[in-house]
C-alpha atoms as a PDB file:
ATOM      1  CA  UNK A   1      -6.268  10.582  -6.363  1.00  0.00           C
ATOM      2  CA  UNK A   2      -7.525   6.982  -7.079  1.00  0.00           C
ATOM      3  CA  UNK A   3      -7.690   4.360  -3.702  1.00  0.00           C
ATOM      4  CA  UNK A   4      -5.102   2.764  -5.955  1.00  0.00           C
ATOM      5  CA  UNK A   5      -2.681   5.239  -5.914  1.00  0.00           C
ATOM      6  CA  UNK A   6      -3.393   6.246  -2.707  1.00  0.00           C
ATOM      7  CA  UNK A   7      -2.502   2.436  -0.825  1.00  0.00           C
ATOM      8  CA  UNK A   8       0.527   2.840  -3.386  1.00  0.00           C
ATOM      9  CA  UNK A   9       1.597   6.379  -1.980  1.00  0.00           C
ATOM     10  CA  UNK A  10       1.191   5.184   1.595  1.00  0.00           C
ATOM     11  CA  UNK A  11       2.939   2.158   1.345  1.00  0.00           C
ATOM     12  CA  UNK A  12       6.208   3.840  -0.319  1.00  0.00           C
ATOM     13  CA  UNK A  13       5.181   6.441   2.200  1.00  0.00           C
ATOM     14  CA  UNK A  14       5.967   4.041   4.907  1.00  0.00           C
ATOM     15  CA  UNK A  15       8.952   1.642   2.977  1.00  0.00           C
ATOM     16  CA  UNK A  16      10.905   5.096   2.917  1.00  0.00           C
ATOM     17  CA  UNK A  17      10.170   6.062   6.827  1.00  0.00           C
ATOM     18  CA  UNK A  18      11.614   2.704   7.862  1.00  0.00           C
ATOM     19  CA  UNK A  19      14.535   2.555   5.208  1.00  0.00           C
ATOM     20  CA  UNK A  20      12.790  -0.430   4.236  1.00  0.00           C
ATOM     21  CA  UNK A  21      13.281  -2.145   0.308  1.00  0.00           C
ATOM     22  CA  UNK A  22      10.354  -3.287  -1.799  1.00  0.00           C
ATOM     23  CA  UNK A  23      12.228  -6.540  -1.931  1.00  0.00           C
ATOM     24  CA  UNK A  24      12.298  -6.823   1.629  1.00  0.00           C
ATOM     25  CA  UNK A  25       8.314  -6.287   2.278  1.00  0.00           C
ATOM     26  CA  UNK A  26       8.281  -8.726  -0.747  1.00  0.00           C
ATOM     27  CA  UNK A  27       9.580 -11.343   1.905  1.00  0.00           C
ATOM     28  CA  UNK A  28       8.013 -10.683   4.987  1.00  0.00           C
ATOM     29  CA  UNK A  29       4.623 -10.713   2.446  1.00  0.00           C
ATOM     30  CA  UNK A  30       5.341 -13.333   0.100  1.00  0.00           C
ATOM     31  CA  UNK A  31       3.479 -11.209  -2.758  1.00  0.00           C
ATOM     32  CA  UNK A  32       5.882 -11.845  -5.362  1.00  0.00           C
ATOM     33  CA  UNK A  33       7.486  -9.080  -7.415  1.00  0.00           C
ATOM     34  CA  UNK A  34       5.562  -8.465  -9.899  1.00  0.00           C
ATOM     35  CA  UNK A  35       2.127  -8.141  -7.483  1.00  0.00           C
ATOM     36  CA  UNK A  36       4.142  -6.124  -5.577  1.00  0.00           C
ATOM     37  CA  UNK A  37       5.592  -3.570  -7.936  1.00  0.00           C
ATOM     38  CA  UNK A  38       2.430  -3.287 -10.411  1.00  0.00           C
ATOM     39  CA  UNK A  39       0.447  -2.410  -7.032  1.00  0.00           C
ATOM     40  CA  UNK A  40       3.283  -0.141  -5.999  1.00  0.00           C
ATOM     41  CA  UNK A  41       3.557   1.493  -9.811  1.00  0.00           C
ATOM     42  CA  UNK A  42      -0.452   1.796  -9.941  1.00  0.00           C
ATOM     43  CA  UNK A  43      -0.805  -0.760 -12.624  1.00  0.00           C
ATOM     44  CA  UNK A  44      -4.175  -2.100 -11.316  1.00  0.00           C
ATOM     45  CA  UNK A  45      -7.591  -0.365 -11.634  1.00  0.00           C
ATOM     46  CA  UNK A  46      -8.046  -1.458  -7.811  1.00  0.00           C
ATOM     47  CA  UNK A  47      -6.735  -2.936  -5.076  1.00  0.00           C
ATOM     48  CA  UNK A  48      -7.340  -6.161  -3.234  1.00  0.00           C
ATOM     49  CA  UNK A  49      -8.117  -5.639  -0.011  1.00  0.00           C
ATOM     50  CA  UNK A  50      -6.525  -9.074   1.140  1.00  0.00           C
ATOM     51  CA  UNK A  51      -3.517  -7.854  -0.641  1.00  0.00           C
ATOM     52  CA  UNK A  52      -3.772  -4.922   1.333  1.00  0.00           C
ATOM     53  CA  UNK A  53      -4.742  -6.278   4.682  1.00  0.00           C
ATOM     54  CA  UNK A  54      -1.473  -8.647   4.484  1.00  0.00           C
ATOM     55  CA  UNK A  55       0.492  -5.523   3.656  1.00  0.00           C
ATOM     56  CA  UNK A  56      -0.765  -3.940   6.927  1.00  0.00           C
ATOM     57  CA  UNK A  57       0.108  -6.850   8.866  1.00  0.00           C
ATOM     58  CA  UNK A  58       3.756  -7.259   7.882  1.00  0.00           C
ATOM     59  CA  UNK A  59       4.190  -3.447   8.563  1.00  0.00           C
ATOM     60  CA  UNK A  60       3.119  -4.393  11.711  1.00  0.00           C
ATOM     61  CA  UNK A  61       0.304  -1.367  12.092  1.00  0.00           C
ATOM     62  CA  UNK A  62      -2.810  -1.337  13.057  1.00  0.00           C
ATOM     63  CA  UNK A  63      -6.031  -0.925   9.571  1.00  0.00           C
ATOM     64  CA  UNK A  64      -6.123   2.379  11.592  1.00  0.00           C
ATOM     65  CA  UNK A  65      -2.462   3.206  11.676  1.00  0.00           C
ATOM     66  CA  UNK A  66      -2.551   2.466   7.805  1.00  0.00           C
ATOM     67  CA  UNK A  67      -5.306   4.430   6.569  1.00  0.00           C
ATOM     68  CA  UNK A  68      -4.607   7.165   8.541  1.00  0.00           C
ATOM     69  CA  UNK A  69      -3.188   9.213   6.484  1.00  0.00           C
ATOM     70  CA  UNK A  70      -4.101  12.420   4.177  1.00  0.00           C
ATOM     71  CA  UNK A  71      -3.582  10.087   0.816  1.00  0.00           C
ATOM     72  CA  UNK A  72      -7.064   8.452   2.350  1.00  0.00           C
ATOM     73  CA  UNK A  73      -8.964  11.646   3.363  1.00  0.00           C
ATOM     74  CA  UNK A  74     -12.684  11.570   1.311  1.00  0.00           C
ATOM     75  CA  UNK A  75     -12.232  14.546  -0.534  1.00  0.00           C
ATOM     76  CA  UNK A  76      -8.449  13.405  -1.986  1.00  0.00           C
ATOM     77  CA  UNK A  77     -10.554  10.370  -2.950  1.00  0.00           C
ATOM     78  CA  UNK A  78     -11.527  10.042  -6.637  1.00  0.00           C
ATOM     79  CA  UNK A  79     -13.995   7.066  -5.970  1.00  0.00           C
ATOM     80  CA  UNK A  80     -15.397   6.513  -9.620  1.00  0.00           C
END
Protein backbone atom coordinates (compact mmCIF):
# COMPACT_ATOMS: atom_id res chain seq x y z
CA UNK A 1 0.00 0.00 0.00
CA UNK A 2 1.37 3.50 -0.96
CA UNK A 3 1.60 6.35 2.22
CA UNK A 4 -0.93 7.86 -0.16
CA UNK A 5 -3.43 5.47 0.04
CA UNK A 6 -2.76 4.67 3.32
CA UNK A 7 -3.54 8.63 4.92
CA UNK A 8 -6.57 8.13 2.37
CA UNK A 9 -7.76 4.74 4.02
CA UNK A 10 -7.33 6.17 7.50
CA UNK A 11 -8.99 9.22 7.02
CA UNK A 12 -12.30 7.53 5.46
CA UNK A 13 -11.36 5.08 8.16
CA UNK A 14 -12.09 7.69 10.69
CA UNK A 15 -14.99 10.03 8.57
CA UNK A 16 -17.05 6.64 8.74
CA UNK A 17 -16.36 5.94 12.72
CA UNK A 18 -17.71 9.40 13.50
CA UNK A 19 -20.61 9.45 10.82
CA UNK A 20 -18.77 12.30 9.65
CA UNK A 21 -19.19 13.75 5.61
CA UNK A 22 -16.22 14.65 3.45
CA UNK A 23 -17.99 17.94 3.07
CA UNK A 24 -18.07 18.48 6.60
CA UNK A 25 -14.11 17.87 7.31
CA UNK A 26 -13.99 20.09 4.12
CA UNK A 27 -15.22 22.92 6.57
CA UNK A 28 -13.69 22.44 9.71
CA UNK A 29 -10.28 22.18 7.19
CA UNK A 30 -10.91 24.65 4.66
CA UNK A 31 -9.10 22.27 1.98
CA UNK A 32 -11.47 22.79 -0.68
CA UNK A 33 -13.15 19.94 -2.55
CA UNK A 34 -11.23 19.09 -4.97
CA UNK A 35 -7.82 18.84 -2.51
CA UNK A 36 -9.90 17.02 -0.48
CA UNK A 37 -11.42 14.35 -2.66
CA UNK A 38 -8.25 13.80 -5.09
CA UNK A 39 -6.31 13.11 -1.64
CA UNK A 40 -9.22 11.00 -0.47
CA UNK A 41 -9.53 9.11 -4.16
CA UNK A 42 -5.53 8.68 -4.24
CA UNK A 43 -5.09 11.03 -7.09
CA UNK A 44 -1.68 12.35 -5.86
CA UNK A 45 1.68 10.50 -6.03
CA UNK A 46 2.15 11.85 -2.29
CA UNK A 47 0.87 13.56 0.33
CA UNK A 48 1.56 16.88 1.94
CA UNK A 49 2.31 16.57 5.20
CA UNK A 50 0.82 20.12 6.09
CA UNK A 51 -2.22 18.87 4.38
CA UNK A 52 -2.06 16.08 6.56
CA UNK A 53 -1.07 17.64 9.81
CA UNK A 54 -4.26 20.09 9.42
CA UNK A 55 -6.32 16.97 8.80
CA UNK A 56 -5.13 15.59 12.18
CA UNK A 57 -5.92 18.66 13.90
CA UNK A 58 -9.55 19.10 12.87
CA UNK A 59 -10.10 15.36 13.81
CA UNK A 60 -9.02 16.50 16.90
CA UNK A 61 -6.30 13.43 17.51
CA UNK A 62 -3.19 13.37 18.50
CA UNK A 63 0.03 12.62 15.07
CA UNK A 64 0.01 9.46 17.32
CA UNK A 65 -3.67 8.75 17.44
CA UNK A 66 -3.54 9.21 13.53
CA UNK A 67 -0.84 7.08 12.45
CA UNK A 68 -1.63 4.52 14.61
CA UNK A 69 -3.10 2.37 12.69
CA UNK A 70 -2.27 -1.02 10.63
CA UNK A 71 -2.71 1.09 7.11
CA UNK A 72 0.82 2.72 8.54
CA UNK A 73 2.61 -0.45 9.80
CA UNK A 74 6.34 -0.63 7.77
CA UNK A 75 5.81 -3.71 6.14
CA UNK A 76 2.07 -2.57 4.58
CA UNK A 77 4.27 0.33 3.42
CA UNK A 78 5.27 0.36 -0.27
CA UNK A 79 7.83 3.30 0.20
CA UNK A 80 9.26 3.55 -3.47
Amino acid sequence: MKITESVSYRVKEILEARKMTQYRLEQLTGISHNTMSSLLNCRYESCNLKTIFIIIEALDLSIHQFFNSPAFEFFNLDIE
